[in-house]
C-alpha atoms as a PDB file:
ATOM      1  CA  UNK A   1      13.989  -5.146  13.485  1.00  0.00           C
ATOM      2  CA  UNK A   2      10.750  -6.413  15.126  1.00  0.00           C
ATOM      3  CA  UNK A   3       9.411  -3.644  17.387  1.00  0.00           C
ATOM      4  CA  UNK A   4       7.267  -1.820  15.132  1.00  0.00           C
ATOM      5  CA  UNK A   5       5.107  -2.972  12.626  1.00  0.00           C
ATOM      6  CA  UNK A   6       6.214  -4.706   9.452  1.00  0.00           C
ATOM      7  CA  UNK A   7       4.226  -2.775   7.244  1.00  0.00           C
ATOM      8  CA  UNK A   8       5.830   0.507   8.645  1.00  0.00           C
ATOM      9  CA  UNK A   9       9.227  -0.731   8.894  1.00  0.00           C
ATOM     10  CA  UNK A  10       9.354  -1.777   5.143  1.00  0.00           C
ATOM     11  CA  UNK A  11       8.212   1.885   4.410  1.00  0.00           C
ATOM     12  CA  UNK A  12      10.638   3.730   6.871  1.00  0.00           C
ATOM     13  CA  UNK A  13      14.070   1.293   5.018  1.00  0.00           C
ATOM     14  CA  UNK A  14      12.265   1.762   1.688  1.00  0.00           C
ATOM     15  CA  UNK A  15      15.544   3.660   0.808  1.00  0.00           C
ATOM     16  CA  UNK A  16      18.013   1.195   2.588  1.00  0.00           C
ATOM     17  CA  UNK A  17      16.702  -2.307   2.165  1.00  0.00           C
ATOM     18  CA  UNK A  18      16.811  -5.589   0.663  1.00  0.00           C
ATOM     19  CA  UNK A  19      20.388  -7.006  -0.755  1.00  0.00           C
ATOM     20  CA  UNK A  20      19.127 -10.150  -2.779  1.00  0.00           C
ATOM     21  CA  UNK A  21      21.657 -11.487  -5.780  1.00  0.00           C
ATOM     22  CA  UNK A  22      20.611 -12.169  -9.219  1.00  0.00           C
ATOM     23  CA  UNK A  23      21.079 -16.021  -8.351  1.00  0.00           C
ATOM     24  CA  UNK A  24      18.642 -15.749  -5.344  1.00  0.00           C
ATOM     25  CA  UNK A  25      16.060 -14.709  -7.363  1.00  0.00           C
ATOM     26  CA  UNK A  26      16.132 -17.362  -9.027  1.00  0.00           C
ATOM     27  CA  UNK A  27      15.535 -19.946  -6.167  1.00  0.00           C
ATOM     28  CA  UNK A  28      12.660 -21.880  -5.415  1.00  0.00           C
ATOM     29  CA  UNK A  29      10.659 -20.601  -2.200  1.00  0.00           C
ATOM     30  CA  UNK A  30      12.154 -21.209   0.854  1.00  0.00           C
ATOM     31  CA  UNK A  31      11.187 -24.590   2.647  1.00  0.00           C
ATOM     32  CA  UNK A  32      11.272 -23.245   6.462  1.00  0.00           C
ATOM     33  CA  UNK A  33      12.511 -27.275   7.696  1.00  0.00           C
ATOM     34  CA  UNK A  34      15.606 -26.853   9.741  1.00  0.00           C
ATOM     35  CA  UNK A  35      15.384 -23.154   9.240  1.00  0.00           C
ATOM     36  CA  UNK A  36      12.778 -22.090  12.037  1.00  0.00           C
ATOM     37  CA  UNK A  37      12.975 -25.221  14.311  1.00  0.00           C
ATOM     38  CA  UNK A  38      14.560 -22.335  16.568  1.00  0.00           C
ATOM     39  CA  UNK A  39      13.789 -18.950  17.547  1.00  0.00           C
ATOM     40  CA  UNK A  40      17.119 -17.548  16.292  1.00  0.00           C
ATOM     41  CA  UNK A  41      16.975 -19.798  13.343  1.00  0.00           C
ATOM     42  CA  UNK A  42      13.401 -18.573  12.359  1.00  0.00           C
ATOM     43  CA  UNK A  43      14.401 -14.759  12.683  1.00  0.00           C
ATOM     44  CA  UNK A  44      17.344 -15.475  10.429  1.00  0.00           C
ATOM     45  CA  UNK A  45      15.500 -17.137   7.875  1.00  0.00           C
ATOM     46  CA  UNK A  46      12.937 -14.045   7.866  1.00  0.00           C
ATOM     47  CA  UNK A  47      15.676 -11.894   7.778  1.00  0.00           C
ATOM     48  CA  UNK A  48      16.590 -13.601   4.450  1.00  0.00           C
ATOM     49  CA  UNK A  49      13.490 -13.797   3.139  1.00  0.00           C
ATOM     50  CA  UNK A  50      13.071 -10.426   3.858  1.00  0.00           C
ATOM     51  CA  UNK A  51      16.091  -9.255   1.903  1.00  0.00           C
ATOM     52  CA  UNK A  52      15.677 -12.067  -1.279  1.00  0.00           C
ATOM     53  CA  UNK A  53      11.881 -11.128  -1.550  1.00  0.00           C
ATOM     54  CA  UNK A  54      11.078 -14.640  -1.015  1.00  0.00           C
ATOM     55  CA  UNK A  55       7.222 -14.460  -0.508  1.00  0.00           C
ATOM     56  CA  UNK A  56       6.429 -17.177   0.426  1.00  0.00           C
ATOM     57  CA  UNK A  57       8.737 -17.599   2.837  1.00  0.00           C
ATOM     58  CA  UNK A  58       8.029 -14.165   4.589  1.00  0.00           C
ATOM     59  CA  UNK A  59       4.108 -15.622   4.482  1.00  0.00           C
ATOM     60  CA  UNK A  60       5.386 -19.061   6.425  1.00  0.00           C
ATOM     61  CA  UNK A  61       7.397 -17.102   8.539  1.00  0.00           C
ATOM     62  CA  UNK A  62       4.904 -14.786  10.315  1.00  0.00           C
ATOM     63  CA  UNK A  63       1.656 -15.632  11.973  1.00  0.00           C
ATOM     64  CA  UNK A  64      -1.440 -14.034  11.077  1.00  0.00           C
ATOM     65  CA  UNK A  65      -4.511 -14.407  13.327  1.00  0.00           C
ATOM     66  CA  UNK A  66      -6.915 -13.021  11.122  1.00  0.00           C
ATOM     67  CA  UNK A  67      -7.969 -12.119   7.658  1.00  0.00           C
ATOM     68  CA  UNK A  68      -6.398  -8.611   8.318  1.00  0.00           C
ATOM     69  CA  UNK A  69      -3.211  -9.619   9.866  1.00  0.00           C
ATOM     70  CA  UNK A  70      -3.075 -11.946   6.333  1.00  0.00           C
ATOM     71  CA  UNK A  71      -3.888  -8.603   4.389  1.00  0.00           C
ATOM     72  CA  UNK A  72      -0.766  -6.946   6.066  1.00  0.00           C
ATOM     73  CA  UNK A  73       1.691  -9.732   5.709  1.00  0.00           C
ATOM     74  CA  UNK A  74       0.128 -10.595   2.541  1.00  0.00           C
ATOM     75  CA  UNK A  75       1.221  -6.608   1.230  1.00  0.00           C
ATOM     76  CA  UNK A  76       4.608  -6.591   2.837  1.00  0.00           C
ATOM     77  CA  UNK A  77       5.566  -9.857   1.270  1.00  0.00           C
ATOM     78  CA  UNK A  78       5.364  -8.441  -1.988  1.00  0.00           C
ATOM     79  CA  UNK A  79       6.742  -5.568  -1.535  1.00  0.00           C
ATOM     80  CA  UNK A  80       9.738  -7.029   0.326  1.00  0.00           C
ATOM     81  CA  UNK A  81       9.827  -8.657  -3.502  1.00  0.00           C
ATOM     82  CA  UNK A  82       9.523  -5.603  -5.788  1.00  0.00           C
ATOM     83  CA  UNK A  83      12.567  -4.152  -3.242  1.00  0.00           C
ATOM     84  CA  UNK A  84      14.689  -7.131  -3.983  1.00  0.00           C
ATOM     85  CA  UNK A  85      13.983  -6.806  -8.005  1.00  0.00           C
ATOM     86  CA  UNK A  86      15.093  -3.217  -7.651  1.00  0.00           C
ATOM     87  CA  UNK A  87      18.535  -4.504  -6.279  1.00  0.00           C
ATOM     88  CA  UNK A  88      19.293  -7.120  -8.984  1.00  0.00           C
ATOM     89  CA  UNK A  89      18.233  -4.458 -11.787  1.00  0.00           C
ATOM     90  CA  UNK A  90      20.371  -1.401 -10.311  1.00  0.00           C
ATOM     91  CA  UNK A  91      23.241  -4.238  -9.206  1.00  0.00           C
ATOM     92  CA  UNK A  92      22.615  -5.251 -13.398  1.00  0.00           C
ATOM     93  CA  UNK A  93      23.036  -1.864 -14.227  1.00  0.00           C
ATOM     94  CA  UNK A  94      25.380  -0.184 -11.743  1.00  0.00           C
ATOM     95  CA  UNK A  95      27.584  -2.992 -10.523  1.00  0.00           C
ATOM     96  CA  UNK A  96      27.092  -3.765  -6.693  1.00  0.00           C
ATOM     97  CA  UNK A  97      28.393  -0.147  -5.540  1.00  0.00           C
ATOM     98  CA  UNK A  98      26.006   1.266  -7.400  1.00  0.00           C
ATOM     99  CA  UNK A  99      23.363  -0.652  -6.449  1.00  0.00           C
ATOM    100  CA  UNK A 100      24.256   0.275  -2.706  1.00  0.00           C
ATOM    101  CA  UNK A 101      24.103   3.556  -3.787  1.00  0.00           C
ATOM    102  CA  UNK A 102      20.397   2.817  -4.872  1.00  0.00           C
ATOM    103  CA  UNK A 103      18.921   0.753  -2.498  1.00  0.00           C
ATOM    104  CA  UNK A 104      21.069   2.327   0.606  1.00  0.00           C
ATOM    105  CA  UNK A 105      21.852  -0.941   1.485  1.00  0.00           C
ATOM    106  CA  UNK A 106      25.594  -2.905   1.656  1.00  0.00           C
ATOM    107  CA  UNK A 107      26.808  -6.527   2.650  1.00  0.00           C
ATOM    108  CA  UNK A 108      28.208  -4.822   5.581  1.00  0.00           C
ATOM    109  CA  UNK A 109      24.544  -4.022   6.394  1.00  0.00           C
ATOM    110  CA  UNK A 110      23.448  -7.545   6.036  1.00  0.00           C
ATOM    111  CA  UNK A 111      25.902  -9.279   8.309  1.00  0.00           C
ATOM    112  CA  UNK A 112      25.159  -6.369  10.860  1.00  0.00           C
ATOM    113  CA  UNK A 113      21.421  -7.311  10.748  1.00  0.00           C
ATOM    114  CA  UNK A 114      22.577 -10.780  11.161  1.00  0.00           C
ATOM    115  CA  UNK A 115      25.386 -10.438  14.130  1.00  0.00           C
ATOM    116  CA  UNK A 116      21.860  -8.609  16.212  1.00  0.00           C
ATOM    117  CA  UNK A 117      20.230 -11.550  15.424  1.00  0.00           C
ATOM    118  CA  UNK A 118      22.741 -13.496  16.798  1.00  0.00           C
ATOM    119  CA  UNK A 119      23.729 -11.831  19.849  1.00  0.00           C
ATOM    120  CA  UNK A 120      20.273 -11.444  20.686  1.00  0.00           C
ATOM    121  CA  UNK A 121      18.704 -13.061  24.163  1.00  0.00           C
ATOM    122  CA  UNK A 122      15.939 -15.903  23.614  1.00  0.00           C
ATOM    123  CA  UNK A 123      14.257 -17.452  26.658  1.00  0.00           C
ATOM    124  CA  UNK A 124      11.920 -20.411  25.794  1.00  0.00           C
ATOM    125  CA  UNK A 125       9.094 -21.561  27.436  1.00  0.00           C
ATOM    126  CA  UNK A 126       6.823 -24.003  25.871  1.00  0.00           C
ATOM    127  CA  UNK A 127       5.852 -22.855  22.825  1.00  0.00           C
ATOM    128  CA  UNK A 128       6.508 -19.696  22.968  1.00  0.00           C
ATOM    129  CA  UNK A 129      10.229 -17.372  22.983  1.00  0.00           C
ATOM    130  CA  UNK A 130      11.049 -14.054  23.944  1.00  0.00           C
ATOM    131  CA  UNK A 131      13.691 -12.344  22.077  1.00  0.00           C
ATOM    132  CA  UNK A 132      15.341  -9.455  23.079  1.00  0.00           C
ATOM    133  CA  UNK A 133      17.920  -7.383  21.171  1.00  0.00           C
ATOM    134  CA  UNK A 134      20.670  -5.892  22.969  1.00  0.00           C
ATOM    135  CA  UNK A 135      20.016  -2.632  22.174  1.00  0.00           C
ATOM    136  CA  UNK A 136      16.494  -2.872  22.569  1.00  0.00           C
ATOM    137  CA  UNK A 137      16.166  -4.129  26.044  1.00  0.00           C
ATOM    138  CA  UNK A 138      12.776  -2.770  26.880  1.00  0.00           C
ATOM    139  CA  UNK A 139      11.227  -3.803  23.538  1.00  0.00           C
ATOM    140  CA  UNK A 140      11.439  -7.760  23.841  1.00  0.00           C
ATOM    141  CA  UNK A 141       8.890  -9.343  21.512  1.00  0.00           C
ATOM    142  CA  UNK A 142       7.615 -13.287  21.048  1.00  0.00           C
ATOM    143  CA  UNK A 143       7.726 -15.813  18.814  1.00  0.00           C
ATOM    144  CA  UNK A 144       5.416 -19.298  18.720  1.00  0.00           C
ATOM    145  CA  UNK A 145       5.523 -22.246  17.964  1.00  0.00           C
ATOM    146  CA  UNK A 146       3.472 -23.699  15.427  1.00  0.00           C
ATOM    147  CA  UNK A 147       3.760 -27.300  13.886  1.00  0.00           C
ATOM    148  CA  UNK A 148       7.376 -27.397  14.930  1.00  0.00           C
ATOM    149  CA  UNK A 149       8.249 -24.048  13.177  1.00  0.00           C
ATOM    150  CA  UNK A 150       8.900 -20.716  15.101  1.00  0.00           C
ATOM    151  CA  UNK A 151       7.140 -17.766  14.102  1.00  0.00           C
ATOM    152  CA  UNK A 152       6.151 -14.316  14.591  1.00  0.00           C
ATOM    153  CA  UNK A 153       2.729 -13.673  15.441  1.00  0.00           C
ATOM    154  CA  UNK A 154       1.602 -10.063  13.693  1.00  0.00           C
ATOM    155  CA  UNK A 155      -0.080  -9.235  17.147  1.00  0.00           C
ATOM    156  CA  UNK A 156       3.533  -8.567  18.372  1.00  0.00           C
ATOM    157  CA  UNK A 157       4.464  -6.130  16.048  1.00  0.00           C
ATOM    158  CA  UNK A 158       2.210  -3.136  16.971  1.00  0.00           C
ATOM    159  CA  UNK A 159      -1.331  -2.306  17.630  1.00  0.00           C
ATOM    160  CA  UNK A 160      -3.995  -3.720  15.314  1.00  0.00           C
ATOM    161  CA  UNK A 161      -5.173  -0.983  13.034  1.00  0.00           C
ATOM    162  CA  UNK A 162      -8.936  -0.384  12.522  1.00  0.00           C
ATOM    163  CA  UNK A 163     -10.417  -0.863   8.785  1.00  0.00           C
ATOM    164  CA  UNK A 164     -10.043   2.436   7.780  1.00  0.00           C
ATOM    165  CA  UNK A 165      -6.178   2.696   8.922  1.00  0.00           C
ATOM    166  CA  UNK A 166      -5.429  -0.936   7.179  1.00  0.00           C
ATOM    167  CA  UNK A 167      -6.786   0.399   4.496  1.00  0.00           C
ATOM    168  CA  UNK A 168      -5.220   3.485   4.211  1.00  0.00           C
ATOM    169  CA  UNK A 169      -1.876   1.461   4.869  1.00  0.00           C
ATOM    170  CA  UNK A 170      -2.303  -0.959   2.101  1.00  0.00           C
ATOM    171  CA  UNK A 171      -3.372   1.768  -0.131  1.00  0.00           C
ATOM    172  CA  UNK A 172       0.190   3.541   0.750  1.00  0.00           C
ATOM    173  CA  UNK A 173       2.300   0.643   0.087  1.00  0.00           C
ATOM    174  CA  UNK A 174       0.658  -0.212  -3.284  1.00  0.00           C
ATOM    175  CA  UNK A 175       1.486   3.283  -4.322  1.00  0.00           C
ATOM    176  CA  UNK A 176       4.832   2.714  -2.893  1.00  0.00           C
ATOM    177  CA  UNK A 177       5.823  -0.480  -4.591  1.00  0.00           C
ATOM    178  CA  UNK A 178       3.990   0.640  -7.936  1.00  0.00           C
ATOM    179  CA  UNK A 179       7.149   3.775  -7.902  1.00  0.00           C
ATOM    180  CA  UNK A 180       9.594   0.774  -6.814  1.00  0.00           C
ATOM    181  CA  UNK A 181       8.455  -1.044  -9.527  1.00  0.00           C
ATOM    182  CA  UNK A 182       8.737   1.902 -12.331  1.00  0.00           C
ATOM    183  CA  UNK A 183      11.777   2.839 -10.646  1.00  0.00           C
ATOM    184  CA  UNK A 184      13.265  -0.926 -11.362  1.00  0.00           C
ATOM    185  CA  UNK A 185      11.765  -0.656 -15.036  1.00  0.00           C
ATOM    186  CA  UNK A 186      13.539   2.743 -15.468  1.00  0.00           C
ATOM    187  CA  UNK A 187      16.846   1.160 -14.866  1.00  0.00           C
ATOM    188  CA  UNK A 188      16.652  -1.849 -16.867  1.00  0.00           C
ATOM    189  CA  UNK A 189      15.589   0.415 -19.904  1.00  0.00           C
ATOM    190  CA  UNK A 190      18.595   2.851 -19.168  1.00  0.00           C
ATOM    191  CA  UNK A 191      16.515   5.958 -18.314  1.00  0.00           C
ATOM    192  CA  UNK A 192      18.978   6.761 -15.754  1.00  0.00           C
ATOM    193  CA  UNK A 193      22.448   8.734 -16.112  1.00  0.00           C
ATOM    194  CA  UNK A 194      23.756   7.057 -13.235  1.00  0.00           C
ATOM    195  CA  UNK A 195      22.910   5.187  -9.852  1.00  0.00           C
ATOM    196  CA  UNK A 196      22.668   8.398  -7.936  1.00  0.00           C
ATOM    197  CA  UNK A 197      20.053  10.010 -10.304  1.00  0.00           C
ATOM    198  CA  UNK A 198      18.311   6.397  -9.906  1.00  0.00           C
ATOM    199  CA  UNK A 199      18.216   7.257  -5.932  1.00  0.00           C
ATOM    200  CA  UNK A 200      16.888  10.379  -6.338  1.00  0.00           C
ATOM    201  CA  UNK A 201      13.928   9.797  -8.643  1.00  0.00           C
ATOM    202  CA  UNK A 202      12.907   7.604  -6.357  1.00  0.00           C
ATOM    203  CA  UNK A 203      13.004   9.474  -3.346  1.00  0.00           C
ATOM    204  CA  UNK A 204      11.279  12.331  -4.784  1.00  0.00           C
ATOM    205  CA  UNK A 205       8.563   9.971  -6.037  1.00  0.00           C
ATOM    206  CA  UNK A 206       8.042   8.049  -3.077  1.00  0.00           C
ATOM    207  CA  UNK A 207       7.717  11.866  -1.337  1.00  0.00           C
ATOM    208  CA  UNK A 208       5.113  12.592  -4.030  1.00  0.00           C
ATOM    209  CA  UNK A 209       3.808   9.635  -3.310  1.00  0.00           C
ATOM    210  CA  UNK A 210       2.797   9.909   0.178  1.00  0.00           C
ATOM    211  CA  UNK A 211       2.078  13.571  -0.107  1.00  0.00           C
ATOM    212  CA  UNK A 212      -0.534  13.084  -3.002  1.00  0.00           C
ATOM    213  CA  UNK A 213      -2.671  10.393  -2.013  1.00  0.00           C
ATOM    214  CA  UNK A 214      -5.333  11.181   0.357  1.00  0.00           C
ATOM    215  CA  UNK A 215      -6.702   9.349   3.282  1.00  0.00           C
ATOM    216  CA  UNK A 216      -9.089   7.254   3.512  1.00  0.00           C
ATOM    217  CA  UNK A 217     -10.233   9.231   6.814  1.00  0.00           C
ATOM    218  CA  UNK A 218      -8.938  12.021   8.913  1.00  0.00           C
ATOM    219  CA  UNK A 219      -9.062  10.057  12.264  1.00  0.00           C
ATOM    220  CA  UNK A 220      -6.538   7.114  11.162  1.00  0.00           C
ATOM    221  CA  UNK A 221      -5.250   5.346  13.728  1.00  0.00           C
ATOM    222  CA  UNK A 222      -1.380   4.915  14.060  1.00  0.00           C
ATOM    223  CA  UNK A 223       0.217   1.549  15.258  1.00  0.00           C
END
């Protein structure tokens, strides 16, 4: 889950993330406390936050080392949130098979996400853990810790992007969530025959999407 960039990661599961409940949107942002006093504790509470849309907690949970890195997290967070608002509208609409249908997501995807977390390998030294997933051996990434709270420091998640390309990037996922977002509206106002015709209209629209905006320059830099 953390060896690539957030930001690209939330566009590549755009069509298979976030399971959040009607219920859990309705909860208060997450107070880290116990929650990321460990390294595997921390990376299960982001994991959570990830797939509730809790904002603020996905902001507490990662660490941004500069007004960029805050831009990034800052975009991801809410789109993380639009993602889990799609669930509880399709789930309101479709009941929760349908809403898998949607979102490409199951419960039996959530536990798998967190049985990796679990059976992944944490040294600790100081204040600062390596984690490494089982079936990412030669990917292990860090966490720090900051004020008694674990987190993941952007830096780890791919190579900083120059203006241009974090532009460009926060351009794409604002068009991105703004289809979520109609997408979500569509369904609560019936527009939709079914849950599959939900799914496709939005994966032609996030394909029109990223095919019609341009760049802001032809040199972008990848992470």
């Amino acid at each position: 889950m953390m060896s690539m960039h957030l930001a690209f990661r939330l566009i590549l599961v755009l069509l298979a993330a976030s399971t959040a409940s009607a219920a859990s949107q309705t909860q208060p942002t997450t107070q880290l406390g116990e929650a990321a006093s460990t390294p595997r504790g921390a990376l299960r509470a982001l994991n959570q936050a990830m797939r509730s849309g809790d904002e603020g907690a996905i902001r507490q949970l990662f660490l941004a080392a500069s007004p960029a890195e805050a831009r990034m997290i800052d975009a991801d967070a809410r789109m993380a949130a639009s993602l889990a608002q799609l669930r509880v509208a399709a789930a309101a609409a479709y009941g929760s098979q349908g809403a898998d249908a949607v979102t490409g997501d199951s419960d039996a995807g959530a536990a798998e996400s967190v049985a990796r977390i679990d059976s992944a390998d944490i040294a600790i030294e100081g204040d600062v853990a390596t984690v490494t997933y089982r079936d990412e051996k030669n990917s292990p990434f860090l966490l720090k810790k900051i004020d008694g709270h674990w987190k993941v420091p952007v830096s780890q998640l791919g190579k900083p992007l120059n203006p241009a390309a974090l532009d460009q990037r926060l351009a794409d996922l604002a068009l991105q969530r703004n289809v979520v977002e109609e997408i979500t509206d569509q369904i609560k106002q019936k527009k939709f025959a079914g849950a599959e015709q939900a799914r496709e209209a939005w994966r032609a629209r996030i394909l029109q999407a990223a095919t019609s905006q341009p760049t802001t320059r032809a040199d972008r830099r990848d992470p």
